[in-house]
Protein backbone atom coordinates (compact mmCIF):
# COMPACT_ATOMS: atom_id res chain seq x y z
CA UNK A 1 -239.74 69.10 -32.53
CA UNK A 2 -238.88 71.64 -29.77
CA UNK A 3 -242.25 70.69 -27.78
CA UNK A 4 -240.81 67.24 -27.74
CA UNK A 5 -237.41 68.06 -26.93
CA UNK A 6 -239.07 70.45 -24.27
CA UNK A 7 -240.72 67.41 -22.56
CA UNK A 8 -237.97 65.21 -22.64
CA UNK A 9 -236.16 67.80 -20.96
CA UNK A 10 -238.90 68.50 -18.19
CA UNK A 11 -238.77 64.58 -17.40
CA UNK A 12 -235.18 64.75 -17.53
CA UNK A 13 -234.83 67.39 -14.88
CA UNK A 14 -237.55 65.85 -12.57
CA UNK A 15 -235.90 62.29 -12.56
CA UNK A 16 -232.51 63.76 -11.57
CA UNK A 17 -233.39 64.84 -7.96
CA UNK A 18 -235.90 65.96 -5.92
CA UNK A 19 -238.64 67.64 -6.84
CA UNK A 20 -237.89 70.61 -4.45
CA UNK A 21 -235.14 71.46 -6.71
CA UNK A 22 -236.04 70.75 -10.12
CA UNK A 23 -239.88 72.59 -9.78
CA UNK A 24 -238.30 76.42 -9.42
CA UNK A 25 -236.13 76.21 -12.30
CA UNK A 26 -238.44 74.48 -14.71
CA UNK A 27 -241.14 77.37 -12.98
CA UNK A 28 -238.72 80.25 -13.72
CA UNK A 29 -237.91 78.80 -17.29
CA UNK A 30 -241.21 78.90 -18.46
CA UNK A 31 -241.88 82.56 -19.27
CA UNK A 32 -238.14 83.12 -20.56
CA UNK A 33 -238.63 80.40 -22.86
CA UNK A 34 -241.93 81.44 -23.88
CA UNK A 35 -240.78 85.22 -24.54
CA UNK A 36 -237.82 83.82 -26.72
CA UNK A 37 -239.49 81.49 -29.07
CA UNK A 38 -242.23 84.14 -29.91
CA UNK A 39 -239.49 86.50 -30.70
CA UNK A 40 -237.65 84.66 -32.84
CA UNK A 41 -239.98 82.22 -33.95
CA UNK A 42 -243.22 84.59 -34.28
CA UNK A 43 -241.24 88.05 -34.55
CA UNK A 44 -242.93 89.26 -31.34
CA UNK A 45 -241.49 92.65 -31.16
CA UNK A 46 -239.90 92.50 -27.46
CA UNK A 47 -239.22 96.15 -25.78
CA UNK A 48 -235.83 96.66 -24.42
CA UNK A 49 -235.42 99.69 -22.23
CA UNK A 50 -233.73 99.92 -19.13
CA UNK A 51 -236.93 100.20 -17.26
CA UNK A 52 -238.42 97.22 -18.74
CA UNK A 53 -235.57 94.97 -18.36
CA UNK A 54 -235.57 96.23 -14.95
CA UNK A 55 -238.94 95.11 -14.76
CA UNK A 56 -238.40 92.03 -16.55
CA UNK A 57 -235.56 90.88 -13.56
CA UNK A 58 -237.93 91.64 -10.85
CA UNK A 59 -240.70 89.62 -12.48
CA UNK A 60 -238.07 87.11 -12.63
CA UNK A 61 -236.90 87.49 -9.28
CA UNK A 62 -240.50 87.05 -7.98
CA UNK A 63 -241.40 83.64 -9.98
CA UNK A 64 -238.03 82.16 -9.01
CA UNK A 65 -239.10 83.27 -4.89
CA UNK A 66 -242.31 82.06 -5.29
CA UNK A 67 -241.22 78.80 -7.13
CA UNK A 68 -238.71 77.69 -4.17
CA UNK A 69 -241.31 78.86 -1.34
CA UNK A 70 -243.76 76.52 -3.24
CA UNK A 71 -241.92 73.68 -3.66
CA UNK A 72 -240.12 73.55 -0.02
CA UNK A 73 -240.70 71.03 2.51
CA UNK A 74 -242.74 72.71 5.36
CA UNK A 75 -241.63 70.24 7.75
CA UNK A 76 -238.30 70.56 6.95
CA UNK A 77 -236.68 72.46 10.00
CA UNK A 78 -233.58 74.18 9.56
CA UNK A 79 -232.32 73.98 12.92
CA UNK A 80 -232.39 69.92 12.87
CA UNK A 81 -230.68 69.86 9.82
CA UNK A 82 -227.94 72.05 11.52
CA UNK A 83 -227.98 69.98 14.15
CA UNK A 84 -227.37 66.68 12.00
CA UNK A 85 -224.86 68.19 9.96
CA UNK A 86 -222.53 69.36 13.13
C-alpha cells in the first residue's frame, strides 16, 4: 500500500513541472522517508543527540545541494534571464 501510494506520488510530482524542480525534493525525500518507516514500521532504534541531529541536517543540507546542482540546466545563464525579465 504505501509503495504504491509512494509511486503515485513520485509521478504526481514529476508531471506537475519541470523536472529541475521536482528531482531535488523527491532526491532529498528519499532518506527521510526511508529513516521514518524503519522506525516506526521496523522499530529501528534512531539516535537523537544534538550532535547527530546536527549531523543528520548537514547530510540533509548536502543531498538537497547536490540534488539542485544535478538537476539544473547548464545552459541556463543567469544573466539572460535577468536580462529578459527587466
Amino acid at each position: 500500500m504505501i509503495g504504491a501510494a509512494s509511486i503515485a506520488l513520485t509521478q504526481v510530482a514529476f508531471q506537475a513541472g519541470a523536472l529541475a524542480a521536482s528531482f531535488p525534493a523527491n532526491l532529498a525525500a528519499d532518506p527521510v522517508v526511508a529513516v521514518a518507516l524503519g522506525a516506526l514500521l521496523l522499530y529501528e532504534d534512531v539516535p537523537f543527540s544534538p550532535l547527530t541531529v546536527v549531523a543528520y541536517l548537514l547530510c540533509l543540507a548536502a543531498i538537497v545541494v547536490g540534488g539542485v546542482l544535478l538537476a539544473a540546466d547548464p545552459a541556463f545563464d543567469r544573466d539572460e534571464a535577468r536580462a529578459a525579465a527587466a
